[in-house]
C-alpha atoms as a PDB file:
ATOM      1  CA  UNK A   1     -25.788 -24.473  62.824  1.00  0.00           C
ATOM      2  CA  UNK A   2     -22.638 -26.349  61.398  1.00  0.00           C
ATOM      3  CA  UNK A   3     -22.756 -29.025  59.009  1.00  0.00           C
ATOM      4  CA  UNK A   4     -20.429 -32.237  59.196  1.00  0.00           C
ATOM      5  CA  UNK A   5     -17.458 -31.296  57.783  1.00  0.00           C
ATOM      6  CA  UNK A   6     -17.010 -34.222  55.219  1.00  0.00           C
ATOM      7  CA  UNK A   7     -20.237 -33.208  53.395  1.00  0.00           C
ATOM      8  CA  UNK A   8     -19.117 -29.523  52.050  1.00  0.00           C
ATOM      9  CA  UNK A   9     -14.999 -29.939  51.913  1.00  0.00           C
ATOM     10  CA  UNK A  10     -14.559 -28.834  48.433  1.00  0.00           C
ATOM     11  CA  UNK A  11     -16.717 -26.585  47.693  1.00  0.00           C
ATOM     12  CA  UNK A  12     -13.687 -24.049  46.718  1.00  0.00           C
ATOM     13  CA  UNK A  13     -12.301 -26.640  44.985  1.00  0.00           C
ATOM     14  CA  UNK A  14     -14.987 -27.680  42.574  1.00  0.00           C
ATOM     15  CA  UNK A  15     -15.658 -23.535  42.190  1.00  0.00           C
ATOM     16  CA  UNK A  16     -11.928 -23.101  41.249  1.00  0.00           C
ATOM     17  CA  UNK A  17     -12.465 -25.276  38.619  1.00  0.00           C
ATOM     18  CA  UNK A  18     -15.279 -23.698  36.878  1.00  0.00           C
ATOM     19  CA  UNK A  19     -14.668 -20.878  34.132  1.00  0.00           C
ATOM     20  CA  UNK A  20     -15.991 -17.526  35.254  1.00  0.00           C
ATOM     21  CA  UNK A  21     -18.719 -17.199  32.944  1.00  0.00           C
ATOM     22  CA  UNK A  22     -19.768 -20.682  33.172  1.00  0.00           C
ATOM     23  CA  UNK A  23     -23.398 -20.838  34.205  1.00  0.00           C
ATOM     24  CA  UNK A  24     -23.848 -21.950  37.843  1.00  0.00           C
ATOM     25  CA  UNK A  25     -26.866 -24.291  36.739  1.00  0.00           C
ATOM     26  CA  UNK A  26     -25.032 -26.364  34.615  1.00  0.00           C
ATOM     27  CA  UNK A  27     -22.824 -27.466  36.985  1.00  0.00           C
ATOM     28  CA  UNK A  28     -24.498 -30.624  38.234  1.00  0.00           C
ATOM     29  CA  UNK A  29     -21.958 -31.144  41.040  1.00  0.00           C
ATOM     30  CA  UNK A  30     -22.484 -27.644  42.351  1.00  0.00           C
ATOM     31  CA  UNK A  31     -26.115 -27.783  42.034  1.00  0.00           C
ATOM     32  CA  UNK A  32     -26.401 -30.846  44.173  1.00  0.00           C
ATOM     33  CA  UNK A  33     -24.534 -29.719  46.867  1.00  0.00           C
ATOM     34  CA  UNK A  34     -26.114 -25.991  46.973  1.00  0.00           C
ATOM     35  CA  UNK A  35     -29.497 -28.433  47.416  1.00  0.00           C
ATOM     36  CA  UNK A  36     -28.530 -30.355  50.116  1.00  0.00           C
ATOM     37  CA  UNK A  37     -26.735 -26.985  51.692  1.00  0.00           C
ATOM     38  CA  UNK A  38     -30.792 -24.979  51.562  1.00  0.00           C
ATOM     39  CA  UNK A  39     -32.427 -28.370  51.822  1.00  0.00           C
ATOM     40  CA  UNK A  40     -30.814 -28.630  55.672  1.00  0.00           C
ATOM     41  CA  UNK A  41     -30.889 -25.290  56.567  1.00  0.00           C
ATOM     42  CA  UNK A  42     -33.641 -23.972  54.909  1.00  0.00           C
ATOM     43  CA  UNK A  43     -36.021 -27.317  55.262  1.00  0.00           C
ATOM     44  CA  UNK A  44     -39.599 -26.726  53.742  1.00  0.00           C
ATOM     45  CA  UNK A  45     -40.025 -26.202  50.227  1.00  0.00           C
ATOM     46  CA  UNK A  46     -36.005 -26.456  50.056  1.00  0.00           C
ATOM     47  CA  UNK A  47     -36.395 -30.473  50.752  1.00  0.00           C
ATOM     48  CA  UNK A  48     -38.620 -31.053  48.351  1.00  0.00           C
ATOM     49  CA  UNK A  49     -37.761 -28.765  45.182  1.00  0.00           C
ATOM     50  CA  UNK A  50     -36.292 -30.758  41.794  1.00  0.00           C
ATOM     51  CA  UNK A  51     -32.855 -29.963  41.021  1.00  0.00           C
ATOM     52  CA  UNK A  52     -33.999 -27.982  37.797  1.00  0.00           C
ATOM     53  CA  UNK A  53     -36.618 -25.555  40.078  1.00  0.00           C
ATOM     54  CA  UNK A  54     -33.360 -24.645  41.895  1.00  0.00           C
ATOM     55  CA  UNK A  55     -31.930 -21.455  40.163  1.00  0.00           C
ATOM     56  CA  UNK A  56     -28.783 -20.455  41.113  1.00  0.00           C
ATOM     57  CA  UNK A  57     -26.809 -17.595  39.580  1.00  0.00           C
ATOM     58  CA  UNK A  58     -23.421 -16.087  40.432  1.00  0.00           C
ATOM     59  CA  UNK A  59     -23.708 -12.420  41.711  1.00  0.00           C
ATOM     60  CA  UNK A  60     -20.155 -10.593  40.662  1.00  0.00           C
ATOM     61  CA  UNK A  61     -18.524  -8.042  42.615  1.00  0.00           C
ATOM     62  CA  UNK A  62     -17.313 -10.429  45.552  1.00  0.00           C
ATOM     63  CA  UNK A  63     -14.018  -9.137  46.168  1.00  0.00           C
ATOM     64  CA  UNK A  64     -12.745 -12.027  48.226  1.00  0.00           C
ATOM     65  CA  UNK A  65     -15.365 -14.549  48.270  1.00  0.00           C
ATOM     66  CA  UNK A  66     -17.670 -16.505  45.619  1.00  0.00           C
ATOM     67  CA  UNK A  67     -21.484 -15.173  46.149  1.00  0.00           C
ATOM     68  CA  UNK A  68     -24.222 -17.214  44.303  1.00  0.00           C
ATOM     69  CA  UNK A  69     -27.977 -15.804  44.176  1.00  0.00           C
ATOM     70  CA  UNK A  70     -30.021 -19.176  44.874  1.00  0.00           C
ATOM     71  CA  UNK A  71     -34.196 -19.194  44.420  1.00  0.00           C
ATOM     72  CA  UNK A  72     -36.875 -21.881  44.134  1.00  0.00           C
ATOM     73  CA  UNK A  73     -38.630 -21.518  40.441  1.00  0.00           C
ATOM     74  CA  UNK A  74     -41.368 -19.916  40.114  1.00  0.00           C
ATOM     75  CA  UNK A  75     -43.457 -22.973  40.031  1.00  0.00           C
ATOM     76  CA  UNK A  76     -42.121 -23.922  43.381  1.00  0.00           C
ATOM     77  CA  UNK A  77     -43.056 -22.068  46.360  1.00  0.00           C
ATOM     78  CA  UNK A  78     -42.142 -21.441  50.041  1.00  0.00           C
ATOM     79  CA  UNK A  79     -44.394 -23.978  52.323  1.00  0.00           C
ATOM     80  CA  UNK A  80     -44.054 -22.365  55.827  1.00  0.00           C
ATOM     81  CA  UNK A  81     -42.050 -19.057  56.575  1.00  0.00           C
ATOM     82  CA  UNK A  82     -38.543 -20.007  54.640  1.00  0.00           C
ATOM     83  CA  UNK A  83     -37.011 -18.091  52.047  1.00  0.00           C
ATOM     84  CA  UNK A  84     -37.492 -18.085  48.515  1.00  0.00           C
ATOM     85  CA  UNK A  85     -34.387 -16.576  47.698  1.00  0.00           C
ATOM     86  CA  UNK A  86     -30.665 -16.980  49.741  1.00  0.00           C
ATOM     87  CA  UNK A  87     -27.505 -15.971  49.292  1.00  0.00           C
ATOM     88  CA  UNK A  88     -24.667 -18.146  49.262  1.00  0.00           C
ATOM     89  CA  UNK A  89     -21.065 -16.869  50.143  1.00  0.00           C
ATOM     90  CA  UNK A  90     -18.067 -19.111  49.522  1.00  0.00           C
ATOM     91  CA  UNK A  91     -14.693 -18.097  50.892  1.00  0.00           C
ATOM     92  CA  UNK A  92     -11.808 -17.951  49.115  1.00  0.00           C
ATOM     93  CA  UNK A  93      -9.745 -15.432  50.517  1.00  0.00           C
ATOM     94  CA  UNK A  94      -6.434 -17.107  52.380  1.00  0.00           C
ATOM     95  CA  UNK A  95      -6.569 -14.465  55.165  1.00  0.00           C
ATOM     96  CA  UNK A  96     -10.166 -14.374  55.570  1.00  0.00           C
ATOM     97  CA  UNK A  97      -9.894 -18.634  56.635  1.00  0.00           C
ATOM     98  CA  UNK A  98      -7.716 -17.589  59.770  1.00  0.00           C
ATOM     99  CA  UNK A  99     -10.148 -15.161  60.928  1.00  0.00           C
ATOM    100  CA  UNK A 100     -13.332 -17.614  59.718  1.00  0.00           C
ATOM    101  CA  UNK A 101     -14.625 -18.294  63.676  1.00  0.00           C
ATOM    102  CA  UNK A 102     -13.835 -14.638  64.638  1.00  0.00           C
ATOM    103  CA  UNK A 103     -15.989 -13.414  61.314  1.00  0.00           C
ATOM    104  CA  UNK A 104     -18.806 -16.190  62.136  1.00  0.00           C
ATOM    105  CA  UNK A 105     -19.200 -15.332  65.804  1.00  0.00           C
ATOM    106  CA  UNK A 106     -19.535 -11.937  64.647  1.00  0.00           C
ATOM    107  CA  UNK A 107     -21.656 -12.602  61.566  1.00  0.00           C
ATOM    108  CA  UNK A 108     -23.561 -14.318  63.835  1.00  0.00           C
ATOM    109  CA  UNK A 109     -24.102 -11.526  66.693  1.00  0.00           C
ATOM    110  CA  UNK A 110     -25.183  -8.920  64.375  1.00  0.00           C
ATOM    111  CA  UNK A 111     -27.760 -11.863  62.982  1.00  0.00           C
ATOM    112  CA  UNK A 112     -28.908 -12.185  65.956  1.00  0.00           C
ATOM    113  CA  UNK A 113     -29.057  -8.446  66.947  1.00  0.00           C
ATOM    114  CA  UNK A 114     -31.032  -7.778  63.538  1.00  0.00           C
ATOM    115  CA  UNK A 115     -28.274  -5.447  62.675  1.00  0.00           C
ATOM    116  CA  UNK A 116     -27.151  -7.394  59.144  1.00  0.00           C
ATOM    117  CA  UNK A 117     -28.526 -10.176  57.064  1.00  0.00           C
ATOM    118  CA  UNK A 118     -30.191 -13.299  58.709  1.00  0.00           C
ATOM    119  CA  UNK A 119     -27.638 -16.121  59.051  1.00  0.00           C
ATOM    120  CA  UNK A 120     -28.904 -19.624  57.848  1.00  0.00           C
ATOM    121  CA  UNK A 121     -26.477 -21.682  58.196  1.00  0.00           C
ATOM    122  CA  UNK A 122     -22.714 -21.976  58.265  1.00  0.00           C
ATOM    123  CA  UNK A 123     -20.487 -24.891  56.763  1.00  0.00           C
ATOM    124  CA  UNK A 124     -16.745 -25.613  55.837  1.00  0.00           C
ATOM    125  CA  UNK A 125     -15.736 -22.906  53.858  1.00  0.00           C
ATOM    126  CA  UNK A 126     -19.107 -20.426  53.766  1.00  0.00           C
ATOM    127  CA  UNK A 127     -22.463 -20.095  54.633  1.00  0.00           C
ATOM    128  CA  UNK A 128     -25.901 -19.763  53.765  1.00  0.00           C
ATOM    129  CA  UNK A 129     -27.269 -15.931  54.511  1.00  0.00           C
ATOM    130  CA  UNK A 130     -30.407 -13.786  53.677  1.00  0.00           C
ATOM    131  CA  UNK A 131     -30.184 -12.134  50.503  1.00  0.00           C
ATOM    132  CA  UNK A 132     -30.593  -8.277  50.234  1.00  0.00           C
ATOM    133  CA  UNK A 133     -31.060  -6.984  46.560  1.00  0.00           C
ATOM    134  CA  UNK A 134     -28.945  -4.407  45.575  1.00  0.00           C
ATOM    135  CA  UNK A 135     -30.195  -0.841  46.128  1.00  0.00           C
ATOM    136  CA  UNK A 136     -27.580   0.439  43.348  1.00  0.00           C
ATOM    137  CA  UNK A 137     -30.470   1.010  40.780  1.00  0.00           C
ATOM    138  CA  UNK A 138     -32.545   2.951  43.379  1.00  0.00           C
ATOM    139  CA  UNK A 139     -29.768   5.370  44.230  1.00  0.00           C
ATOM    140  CA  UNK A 140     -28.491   5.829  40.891  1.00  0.00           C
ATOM    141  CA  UNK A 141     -32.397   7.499  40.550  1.00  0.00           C
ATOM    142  CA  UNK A 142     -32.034   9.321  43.442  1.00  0.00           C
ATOM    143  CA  UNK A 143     -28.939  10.264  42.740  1.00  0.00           C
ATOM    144  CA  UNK A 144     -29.961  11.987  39.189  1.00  0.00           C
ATOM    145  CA  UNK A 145     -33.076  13.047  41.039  1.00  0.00           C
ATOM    146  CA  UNK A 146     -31.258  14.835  43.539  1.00  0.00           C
ATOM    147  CA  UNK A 147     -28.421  16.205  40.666  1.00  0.00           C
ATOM    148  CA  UNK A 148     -31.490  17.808  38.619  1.00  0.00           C
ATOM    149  CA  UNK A 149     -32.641  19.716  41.467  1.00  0.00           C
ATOM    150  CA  UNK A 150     -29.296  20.978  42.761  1.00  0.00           C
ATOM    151  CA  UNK A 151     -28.226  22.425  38.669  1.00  0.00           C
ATOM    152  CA  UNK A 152     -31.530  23.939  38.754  1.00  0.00           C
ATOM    153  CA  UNK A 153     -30.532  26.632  42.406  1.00  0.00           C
END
């Protein structure tokens, strides 16, 4: 599942450089390599999708890592069984990159298991995992739901 080396170095670098509210599409160089990062693990759809049908948008709250949300357009769809949507996890954390094969061999067992997301792909400095939406907005309603009911005993 590893790519050559030479192909991803700098990844943290060219993500360092970018200004946090920058938008993730209009980084050409960042684009292009997110592409050829889904286009080789993903394959399908992934290989053949323009640059602008690839939609990529940084999700915030990583505490240690970079996380970017990346989906085909709407105009461009899955061809086989791939995903339309992955999640992309850049580390950045000093002490995580000592522990990186411990974390992947584990990131991969659980993968594997189908005890956490499904693992894509893994390549100098992240990898390339299922994305799970946030369930946040579903038990926030719950949560109000449940609130409600307990005021009114």
């Amino acid at each position: 599942m590893s790519i050559a080396e030479g192909h991803f170095r700098g990844m943290k670098e060219l993500l360092s450089t970018m200004e946090p509210e920058t938008d993730a599409n209009d980084v050409k160089e960042l684009k292009q390599r997110t592409h050829m990062l889904c286009a080789r693990f993903l394959g399908g759809a992934w290989k053949t999708v323009p640059l602008d049908q690839l939609r990529i948008s940084r999700i915030k709250g990583g505490m240690s890592n970079m996380l970017f949300l990346c989906r085909l357009s709407e105009a461009h769809r899955p061809i086989r069984n791939e995903p339309d949507k992955v999640l992309l996890r850049v580390y950045f954390n000093p002490e995580t990159e000592s522990h990186l094969v411990a974390e992947s061999v584990i990131f991969t067992l659980l993968s594997e298991r189908h005890l956490g997301p499904k693992l894509y792909g893994i390549f100098s400095g992240g990898r390339l995992e299922e994305y799970i939406p946030e369930l946040s907005g579903v038990f926030s309603r719950q949560w109000s739901i449940l609130w409600t009911i307990c005021k009114e005993e």
